[in-house]
PDB file of N, CA and C in Angstrom:
ATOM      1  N   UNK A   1     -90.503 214.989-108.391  1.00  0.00           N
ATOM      2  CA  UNK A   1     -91.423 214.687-109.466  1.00  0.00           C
ATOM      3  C   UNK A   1     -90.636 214.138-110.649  1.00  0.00           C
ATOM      4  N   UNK A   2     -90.805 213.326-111.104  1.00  0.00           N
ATOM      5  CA  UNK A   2     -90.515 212.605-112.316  1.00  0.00           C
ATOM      6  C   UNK A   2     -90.373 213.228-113.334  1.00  0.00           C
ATOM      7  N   UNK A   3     -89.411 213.186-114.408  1.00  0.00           N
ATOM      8  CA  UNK A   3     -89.129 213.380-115.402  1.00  0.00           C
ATOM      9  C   UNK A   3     -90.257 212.868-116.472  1.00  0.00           C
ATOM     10  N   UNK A   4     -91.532 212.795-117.339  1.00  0.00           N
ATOM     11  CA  UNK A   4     -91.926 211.975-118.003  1.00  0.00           C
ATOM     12  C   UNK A   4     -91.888 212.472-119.200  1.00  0.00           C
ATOM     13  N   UNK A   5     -91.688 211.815-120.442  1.00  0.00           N
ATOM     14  CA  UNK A   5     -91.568 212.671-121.861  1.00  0.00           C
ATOM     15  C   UNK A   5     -93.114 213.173-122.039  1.00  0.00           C
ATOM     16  N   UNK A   6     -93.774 211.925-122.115  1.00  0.00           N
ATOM     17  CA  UNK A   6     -95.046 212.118-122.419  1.00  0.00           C
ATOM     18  C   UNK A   6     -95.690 213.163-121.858  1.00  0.00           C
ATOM     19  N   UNK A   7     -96.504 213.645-123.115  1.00  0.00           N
ATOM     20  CA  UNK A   7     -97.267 214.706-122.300  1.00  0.00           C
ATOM     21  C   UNK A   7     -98.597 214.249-121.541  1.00  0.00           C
ATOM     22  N   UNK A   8     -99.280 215.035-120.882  1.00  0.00           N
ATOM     23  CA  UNK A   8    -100.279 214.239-119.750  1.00  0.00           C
ATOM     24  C   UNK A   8    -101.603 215.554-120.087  1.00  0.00           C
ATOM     25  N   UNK A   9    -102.549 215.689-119.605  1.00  0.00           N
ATOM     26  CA  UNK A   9    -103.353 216.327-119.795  1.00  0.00           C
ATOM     27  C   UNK A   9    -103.062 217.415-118.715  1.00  0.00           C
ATOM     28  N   UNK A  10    -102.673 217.497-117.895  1.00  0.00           N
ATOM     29  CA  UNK A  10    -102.281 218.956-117.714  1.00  0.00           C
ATOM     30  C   UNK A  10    -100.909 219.812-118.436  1.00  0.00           C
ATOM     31  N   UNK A  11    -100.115 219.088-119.166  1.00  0.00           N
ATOM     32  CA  UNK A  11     -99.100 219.596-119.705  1.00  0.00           C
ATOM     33  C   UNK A  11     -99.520 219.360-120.979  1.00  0.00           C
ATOM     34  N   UNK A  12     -99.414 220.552-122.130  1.00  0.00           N
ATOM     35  CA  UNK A  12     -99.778 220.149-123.127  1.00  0.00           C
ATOM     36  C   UNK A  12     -98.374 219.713-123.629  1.00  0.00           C
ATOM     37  N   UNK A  13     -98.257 219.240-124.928  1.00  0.00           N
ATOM     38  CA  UNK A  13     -97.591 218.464-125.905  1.00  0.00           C
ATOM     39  C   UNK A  13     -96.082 219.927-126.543  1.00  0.00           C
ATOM     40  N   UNK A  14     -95.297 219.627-125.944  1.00  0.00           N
ATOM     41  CA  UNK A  14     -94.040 220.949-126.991  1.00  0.00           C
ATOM     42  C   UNK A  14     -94.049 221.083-128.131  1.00  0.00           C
ATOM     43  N   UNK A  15     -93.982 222.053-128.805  1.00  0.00           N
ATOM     44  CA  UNK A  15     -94.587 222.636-129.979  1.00  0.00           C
ATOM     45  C   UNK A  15     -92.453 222.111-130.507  1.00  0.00           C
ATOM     46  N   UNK A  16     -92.271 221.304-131.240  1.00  0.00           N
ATOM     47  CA  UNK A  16     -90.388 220.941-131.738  1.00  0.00           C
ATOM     48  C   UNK A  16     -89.770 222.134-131.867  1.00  0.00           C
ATOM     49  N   UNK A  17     -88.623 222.572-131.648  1.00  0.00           N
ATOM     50  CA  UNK A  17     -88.148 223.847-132.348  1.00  0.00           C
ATOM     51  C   UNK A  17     -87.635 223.604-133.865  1.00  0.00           C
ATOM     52  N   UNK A  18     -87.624 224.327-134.329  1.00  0.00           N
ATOM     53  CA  UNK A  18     -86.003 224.279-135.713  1.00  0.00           C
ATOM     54  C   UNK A  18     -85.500 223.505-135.632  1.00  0.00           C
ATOM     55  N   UNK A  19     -84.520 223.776-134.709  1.00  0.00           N
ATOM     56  CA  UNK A  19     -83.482 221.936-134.465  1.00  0.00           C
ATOM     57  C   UNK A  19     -84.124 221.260-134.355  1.00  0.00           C
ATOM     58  N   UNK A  20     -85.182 220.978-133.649  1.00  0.00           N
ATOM     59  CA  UNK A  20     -85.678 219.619-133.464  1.00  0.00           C
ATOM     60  C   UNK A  20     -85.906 218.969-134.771  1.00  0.00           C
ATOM     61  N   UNK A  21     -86.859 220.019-136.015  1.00  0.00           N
ATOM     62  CA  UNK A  21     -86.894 219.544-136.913  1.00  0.00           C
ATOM     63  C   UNK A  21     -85.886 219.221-137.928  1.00  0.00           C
ATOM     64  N   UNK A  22     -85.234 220.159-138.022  1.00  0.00           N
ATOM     65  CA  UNK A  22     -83.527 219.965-139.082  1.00  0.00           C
ATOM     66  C   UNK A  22     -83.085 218.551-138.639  1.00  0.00           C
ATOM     67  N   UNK A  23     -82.851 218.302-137.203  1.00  0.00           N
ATOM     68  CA  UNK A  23     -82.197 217.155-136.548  1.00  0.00           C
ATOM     69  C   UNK A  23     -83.306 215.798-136.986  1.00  0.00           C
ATOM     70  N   UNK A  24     -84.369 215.692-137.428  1.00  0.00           N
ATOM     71  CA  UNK A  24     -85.315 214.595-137.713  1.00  0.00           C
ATOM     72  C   UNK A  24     -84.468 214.162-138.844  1.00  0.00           C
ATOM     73  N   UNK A  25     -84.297 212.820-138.835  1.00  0.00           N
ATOM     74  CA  UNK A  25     -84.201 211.979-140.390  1.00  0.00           C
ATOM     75  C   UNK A  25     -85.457 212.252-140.831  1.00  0.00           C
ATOM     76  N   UNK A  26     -84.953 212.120-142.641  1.00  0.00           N
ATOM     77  CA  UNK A  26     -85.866 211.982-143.476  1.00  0.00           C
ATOM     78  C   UNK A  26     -85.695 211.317-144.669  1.00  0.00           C
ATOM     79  N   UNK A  27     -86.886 210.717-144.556  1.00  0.00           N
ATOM     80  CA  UNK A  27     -87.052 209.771-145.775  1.00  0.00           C
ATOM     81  C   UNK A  27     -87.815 209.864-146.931  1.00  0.00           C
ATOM     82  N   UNK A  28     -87.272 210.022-148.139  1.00  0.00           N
ATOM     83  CA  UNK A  28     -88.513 210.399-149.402  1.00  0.00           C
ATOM     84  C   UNK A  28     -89.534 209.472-149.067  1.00  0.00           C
ATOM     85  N   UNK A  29     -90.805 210.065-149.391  1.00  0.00           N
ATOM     86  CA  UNK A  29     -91.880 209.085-149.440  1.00  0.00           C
ATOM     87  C   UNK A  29     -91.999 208.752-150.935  1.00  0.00           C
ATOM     88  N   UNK A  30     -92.273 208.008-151.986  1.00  0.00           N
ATOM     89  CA  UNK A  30     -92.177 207.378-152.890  1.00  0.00           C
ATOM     90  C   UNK A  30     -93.437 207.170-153.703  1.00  0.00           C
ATOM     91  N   UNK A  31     -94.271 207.553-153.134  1.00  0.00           N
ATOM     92  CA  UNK A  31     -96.217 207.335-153.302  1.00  0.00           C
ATOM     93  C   UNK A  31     -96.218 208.439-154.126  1.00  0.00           C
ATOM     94  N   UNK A  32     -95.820 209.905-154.290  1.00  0.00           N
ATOM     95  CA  UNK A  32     -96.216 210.605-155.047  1.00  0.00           C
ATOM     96  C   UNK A  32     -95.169 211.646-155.807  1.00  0.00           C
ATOM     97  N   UNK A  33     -94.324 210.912-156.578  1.00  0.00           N
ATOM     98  CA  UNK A  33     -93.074 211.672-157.008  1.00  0.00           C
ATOM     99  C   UNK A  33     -93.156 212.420-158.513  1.00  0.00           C
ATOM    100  N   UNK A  34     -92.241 212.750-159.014  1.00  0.00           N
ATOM    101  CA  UNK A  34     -92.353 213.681-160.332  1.00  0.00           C
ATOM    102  C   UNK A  34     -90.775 212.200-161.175  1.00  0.00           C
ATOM    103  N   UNK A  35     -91.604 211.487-162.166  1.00  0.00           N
ATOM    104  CA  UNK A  35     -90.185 210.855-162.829  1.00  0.00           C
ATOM    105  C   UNK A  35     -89.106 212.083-162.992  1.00  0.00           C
ATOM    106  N   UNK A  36     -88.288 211.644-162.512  1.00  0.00           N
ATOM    107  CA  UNK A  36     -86.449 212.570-162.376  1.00  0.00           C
ATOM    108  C   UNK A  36     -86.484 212.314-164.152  1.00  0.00           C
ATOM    109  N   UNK A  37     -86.355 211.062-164.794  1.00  0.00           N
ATOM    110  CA  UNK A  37     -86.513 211.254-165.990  1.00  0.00           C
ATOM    111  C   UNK A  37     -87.035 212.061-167.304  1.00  0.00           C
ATOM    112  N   UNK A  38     -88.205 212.532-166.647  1.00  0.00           N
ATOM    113  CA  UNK A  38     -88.962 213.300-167.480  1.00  0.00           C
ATOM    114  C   UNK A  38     -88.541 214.341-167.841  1.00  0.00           C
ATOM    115  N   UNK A  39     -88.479 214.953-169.136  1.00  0.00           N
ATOM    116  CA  UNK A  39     -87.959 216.033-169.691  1.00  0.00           C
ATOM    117  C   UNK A  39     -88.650 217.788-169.327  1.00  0.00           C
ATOM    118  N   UNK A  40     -87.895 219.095-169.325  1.00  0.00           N
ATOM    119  CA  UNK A  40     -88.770 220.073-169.116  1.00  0.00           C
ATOM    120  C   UNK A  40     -89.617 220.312-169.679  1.00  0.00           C
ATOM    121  N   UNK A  41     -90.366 219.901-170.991  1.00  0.00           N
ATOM    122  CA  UNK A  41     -90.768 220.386-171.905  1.00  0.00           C
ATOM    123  C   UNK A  41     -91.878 219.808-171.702  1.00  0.00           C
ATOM    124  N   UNK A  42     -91.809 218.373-171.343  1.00  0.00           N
ATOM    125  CA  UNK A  42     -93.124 217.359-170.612  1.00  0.00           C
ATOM    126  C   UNK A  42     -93.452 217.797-169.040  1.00  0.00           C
ATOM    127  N   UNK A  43     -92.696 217.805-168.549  1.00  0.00           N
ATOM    128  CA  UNK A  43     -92.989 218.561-166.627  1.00  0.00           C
ATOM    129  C   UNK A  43     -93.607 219.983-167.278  1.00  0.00           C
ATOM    130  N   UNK A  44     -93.135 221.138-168.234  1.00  0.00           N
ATOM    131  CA  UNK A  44     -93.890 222.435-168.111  1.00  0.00           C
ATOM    132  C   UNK A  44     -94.871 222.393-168.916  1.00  0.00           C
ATOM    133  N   UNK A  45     -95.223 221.437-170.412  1.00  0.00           N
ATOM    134  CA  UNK A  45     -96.918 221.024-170.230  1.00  0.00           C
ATOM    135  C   UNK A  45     -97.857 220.457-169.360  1.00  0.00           C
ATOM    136  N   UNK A  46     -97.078 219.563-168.684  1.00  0.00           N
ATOM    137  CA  UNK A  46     -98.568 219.156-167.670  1.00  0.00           C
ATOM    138  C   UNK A  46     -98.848 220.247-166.360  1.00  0.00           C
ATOM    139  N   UNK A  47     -97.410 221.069-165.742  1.00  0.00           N
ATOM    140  CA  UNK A  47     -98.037 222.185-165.269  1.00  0.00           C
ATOM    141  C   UNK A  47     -98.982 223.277-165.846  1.00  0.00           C
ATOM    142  N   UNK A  48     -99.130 223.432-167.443  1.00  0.00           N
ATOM    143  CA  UNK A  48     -99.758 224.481-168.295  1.00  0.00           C
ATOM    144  C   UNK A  48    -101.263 223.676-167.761  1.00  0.00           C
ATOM    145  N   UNK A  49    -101.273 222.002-168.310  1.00  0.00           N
ATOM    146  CA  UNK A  49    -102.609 221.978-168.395  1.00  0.00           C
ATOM    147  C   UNK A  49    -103.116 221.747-166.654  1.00  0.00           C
ATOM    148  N   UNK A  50    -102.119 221.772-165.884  1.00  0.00           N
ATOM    149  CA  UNK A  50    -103.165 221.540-164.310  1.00  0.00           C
ATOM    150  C   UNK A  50    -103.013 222.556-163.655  1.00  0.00           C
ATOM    151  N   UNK A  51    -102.653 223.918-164.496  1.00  0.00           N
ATOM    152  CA  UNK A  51    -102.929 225.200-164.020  1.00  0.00           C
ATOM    153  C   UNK A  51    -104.244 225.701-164.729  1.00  0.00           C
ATOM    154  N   UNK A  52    -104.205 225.662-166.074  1.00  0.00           N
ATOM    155  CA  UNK A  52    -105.229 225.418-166.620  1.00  0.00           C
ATOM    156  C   UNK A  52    -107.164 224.934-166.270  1.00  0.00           C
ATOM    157  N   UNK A  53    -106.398 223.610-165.630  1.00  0.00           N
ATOM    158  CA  UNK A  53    -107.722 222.915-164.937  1.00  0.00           C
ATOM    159  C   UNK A  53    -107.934 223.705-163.342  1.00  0.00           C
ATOM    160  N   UNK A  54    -106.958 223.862-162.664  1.00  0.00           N
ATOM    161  CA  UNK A  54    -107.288 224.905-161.320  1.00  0.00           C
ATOM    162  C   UNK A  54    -107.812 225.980-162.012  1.00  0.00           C
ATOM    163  N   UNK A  55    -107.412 227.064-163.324  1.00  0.00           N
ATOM    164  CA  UNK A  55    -108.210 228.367-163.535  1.00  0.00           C
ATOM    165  C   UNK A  55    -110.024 227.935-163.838  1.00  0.00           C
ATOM    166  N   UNK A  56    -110.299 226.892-164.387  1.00  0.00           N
ATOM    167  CA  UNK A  56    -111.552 226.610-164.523  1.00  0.00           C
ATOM    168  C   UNK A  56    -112.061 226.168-163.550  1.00  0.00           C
ATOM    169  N   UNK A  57    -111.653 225.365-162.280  1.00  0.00           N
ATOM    170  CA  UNK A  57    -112.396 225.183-161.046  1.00  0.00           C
ATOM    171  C   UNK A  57    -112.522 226.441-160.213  1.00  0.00           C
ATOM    172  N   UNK A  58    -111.576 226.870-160.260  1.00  0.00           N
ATOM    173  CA  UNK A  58    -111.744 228.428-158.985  1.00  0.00           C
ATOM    174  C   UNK A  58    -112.602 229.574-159.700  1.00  0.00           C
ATOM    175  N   UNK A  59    -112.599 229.549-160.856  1.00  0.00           N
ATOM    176  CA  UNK A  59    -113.120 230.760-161.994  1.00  0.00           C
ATOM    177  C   UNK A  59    -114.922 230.113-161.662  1.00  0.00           C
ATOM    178  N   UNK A  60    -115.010 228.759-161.899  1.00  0.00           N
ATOM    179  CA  UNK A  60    -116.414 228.131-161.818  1.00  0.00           C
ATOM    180  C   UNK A  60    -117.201 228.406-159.919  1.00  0.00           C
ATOM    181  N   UNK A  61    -116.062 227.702-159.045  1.00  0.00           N
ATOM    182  CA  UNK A  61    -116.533 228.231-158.109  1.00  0.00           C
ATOM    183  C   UNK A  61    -116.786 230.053-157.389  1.00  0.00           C
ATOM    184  N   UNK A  62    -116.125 230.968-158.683  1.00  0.00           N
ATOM    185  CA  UNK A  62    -116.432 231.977-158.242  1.00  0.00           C
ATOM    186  C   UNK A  62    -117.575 232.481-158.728  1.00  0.00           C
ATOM    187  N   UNK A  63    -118.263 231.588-159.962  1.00  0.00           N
ATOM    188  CA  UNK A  63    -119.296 232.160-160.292  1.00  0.00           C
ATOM    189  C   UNK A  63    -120.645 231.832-159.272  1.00  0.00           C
ATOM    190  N   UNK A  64    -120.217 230.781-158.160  1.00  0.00           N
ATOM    191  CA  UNK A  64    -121.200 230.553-157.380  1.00  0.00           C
ATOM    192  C   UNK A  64    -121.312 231.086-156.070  1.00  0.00           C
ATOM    193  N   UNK A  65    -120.486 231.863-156.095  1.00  0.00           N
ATOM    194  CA  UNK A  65    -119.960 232.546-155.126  1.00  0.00           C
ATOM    195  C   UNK A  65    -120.185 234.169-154.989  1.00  0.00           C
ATOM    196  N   UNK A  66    -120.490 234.776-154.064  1.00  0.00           N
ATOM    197  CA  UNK A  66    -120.757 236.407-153.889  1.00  0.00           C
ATOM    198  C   UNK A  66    -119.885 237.071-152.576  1.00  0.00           C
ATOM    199  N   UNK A  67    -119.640 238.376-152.894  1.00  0.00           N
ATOM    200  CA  UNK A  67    -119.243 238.974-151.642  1.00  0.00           C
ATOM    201  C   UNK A  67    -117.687 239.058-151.731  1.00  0.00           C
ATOM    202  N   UNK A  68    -117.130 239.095-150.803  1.00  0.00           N
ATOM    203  CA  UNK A  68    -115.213 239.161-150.410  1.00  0.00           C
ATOM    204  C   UNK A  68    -114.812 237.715-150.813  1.00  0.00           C
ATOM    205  N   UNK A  69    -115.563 236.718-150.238  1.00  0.00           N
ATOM    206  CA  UNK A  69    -115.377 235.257-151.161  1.00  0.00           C
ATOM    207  C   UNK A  69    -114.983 235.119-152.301  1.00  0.00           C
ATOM    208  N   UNK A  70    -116.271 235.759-152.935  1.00  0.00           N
ATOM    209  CA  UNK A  70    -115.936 235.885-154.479  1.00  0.00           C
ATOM    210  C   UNK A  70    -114.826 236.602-155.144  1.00  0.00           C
ATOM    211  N   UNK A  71    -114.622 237.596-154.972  1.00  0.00           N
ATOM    212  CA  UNK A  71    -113.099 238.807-154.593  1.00  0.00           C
ATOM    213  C   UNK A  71    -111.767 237.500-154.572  1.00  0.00           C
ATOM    214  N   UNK A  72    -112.236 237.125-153.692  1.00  0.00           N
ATOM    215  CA  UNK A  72    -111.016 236.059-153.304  1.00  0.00           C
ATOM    216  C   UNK A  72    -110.358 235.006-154.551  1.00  0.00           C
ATOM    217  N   UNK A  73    -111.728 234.494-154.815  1.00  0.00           N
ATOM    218  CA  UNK A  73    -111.313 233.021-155.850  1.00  0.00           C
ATOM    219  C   UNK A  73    -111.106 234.019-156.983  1.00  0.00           C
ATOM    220  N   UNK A  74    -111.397 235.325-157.757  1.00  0.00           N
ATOM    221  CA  UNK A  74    -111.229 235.880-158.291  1.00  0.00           C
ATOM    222  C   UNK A  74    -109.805 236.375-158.898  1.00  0.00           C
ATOM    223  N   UNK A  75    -109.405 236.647-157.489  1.00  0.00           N
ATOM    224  CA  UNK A  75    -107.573 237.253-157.530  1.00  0.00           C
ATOM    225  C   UNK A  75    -107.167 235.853-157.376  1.00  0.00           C
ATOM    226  N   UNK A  76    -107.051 234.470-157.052  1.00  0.00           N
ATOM    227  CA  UNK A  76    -106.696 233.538-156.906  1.00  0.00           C
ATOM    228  C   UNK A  76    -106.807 233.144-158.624  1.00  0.00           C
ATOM    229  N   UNK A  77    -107.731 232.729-159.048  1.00  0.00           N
ATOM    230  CA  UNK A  77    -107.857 232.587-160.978  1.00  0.00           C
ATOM    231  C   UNK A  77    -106.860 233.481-161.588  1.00  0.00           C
ATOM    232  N   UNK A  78    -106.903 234.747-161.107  1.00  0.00           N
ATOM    233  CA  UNK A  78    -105.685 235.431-161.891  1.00  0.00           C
ATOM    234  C   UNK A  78    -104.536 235.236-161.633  1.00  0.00           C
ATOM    235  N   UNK A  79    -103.885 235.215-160.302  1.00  0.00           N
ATOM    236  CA  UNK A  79    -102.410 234.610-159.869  1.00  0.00           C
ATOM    237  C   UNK A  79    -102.256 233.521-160.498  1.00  0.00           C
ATOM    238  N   UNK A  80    -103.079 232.808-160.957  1.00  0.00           N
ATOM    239  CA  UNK A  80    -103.040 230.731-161.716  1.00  0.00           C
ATOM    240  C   UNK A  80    -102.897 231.376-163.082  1.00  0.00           C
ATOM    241  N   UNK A  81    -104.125 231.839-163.764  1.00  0.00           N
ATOM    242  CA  UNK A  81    -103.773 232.367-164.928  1.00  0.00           C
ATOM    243  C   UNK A  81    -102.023 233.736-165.296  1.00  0.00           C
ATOM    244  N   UNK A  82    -101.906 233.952-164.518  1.00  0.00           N
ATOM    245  CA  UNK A  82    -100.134 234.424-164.394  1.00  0.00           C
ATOM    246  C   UNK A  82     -99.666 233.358-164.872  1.00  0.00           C
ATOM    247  N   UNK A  83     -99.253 231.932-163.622  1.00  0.00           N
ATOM    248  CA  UNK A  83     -98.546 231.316-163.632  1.00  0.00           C
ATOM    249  C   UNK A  83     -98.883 230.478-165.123  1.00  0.00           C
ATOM    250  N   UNK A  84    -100.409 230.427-165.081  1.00  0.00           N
ATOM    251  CA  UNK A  84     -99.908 229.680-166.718  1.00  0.00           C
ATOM    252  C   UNK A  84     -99.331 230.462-167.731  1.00  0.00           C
ATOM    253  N   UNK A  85     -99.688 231.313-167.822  1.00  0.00           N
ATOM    254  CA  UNK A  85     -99.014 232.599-169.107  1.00  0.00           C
ATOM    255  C   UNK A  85     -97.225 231.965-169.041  1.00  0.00           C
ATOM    256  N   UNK A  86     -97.154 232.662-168.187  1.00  0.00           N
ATOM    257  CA  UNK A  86     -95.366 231.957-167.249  1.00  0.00           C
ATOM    258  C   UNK A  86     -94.691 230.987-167.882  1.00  0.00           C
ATOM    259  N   UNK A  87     -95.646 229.463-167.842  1.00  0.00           N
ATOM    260  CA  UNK A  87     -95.219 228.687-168.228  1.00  0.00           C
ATOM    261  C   UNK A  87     -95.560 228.330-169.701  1.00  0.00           C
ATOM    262  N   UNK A  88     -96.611 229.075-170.405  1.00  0.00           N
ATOM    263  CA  UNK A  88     -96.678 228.957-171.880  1.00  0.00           C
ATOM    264  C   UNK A  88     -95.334 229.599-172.333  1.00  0.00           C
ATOM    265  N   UNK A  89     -94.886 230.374-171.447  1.00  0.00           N
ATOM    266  CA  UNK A  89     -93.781 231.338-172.196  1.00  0.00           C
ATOM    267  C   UNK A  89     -92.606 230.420-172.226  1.00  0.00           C
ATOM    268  N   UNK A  90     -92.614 229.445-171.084  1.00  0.00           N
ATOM    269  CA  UNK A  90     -91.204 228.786-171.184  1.00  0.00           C
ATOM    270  C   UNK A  90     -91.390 228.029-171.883  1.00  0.00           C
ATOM    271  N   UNK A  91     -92.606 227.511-172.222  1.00  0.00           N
ATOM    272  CA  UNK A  91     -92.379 226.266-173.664  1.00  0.00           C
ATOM    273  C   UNK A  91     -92.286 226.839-174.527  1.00  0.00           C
ATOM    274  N   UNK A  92     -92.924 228.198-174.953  1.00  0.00           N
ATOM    275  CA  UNK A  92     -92.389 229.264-176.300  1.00  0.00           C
ATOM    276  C   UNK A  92     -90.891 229.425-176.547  1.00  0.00           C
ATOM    277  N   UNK A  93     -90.433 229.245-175.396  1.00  0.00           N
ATOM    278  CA  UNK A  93     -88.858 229.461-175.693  1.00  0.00           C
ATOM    279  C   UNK A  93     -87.829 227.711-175.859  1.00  0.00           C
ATOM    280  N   UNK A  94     -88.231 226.970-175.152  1.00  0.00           N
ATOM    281  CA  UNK A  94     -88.335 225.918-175.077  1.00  0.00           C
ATOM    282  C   UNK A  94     -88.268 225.035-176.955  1.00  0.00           C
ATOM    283  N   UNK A  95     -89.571 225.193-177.349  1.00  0.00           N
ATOM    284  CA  UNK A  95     -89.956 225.083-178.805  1.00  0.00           C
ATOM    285  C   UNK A  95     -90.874 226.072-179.471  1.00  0.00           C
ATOM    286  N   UNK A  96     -89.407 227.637-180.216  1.00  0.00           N
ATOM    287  CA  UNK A  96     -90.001 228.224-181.067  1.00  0.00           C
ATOM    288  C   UNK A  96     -90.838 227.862-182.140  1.00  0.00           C
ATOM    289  N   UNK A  97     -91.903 228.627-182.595  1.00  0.00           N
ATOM    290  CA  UNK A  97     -92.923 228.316-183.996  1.00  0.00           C
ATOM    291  C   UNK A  97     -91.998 228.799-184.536  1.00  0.00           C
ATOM    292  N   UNK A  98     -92.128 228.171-185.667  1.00  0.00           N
ATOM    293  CA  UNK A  98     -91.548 228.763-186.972  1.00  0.00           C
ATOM    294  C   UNK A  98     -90.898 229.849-187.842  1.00  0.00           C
TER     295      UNK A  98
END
């Protein structure tokens, strides 16, 4: 019987191991990057405000929401609201008030 790579419909498809993947080249994709230029102070406001905008979508969809669902987007709004606290703190330190 033949060696064939391809998989066939009675053999399903090999799931790669580790190596297989480590051993893949890789290439940045370029479509959706963070400017290397940009300063921390500009990268940890726009994370404040698009953590910000996730606490008002998940907080909104939990109000439409009932049950363990709701539970869910609930503790999810608070883990976001963490992470923004988090990052208000590093721009507090970043640029003290006065």
């Amino acid at each position: 019987m033949p060696n064939n790579s391809k998989p066939t419909q009675d053999t399903p498809e090999r799931i790669p191991s580790a190596a297989d993947i480590r051993a893949t080249p890789r290439t940045l994709c370029k479509m959706f990057i963070v400017n290397p230029e940009l300063d921390i102070e500009t990268l940890l406001a726009h994370a404040c405000e698009s953590l910000a905008s996730a606490n008002v979508m998940t907080m909104d969809l939990a109000d439409r929401t009932e049950g363990t669902s709701r539970n869910t987007l609930l503790g999810i709004a608070q883990v976001i609201n963490m992470g923004e606290l988090a990052v208000n703190r590093a721009l507090d330190h970043l640029d003290p008030v006065g």
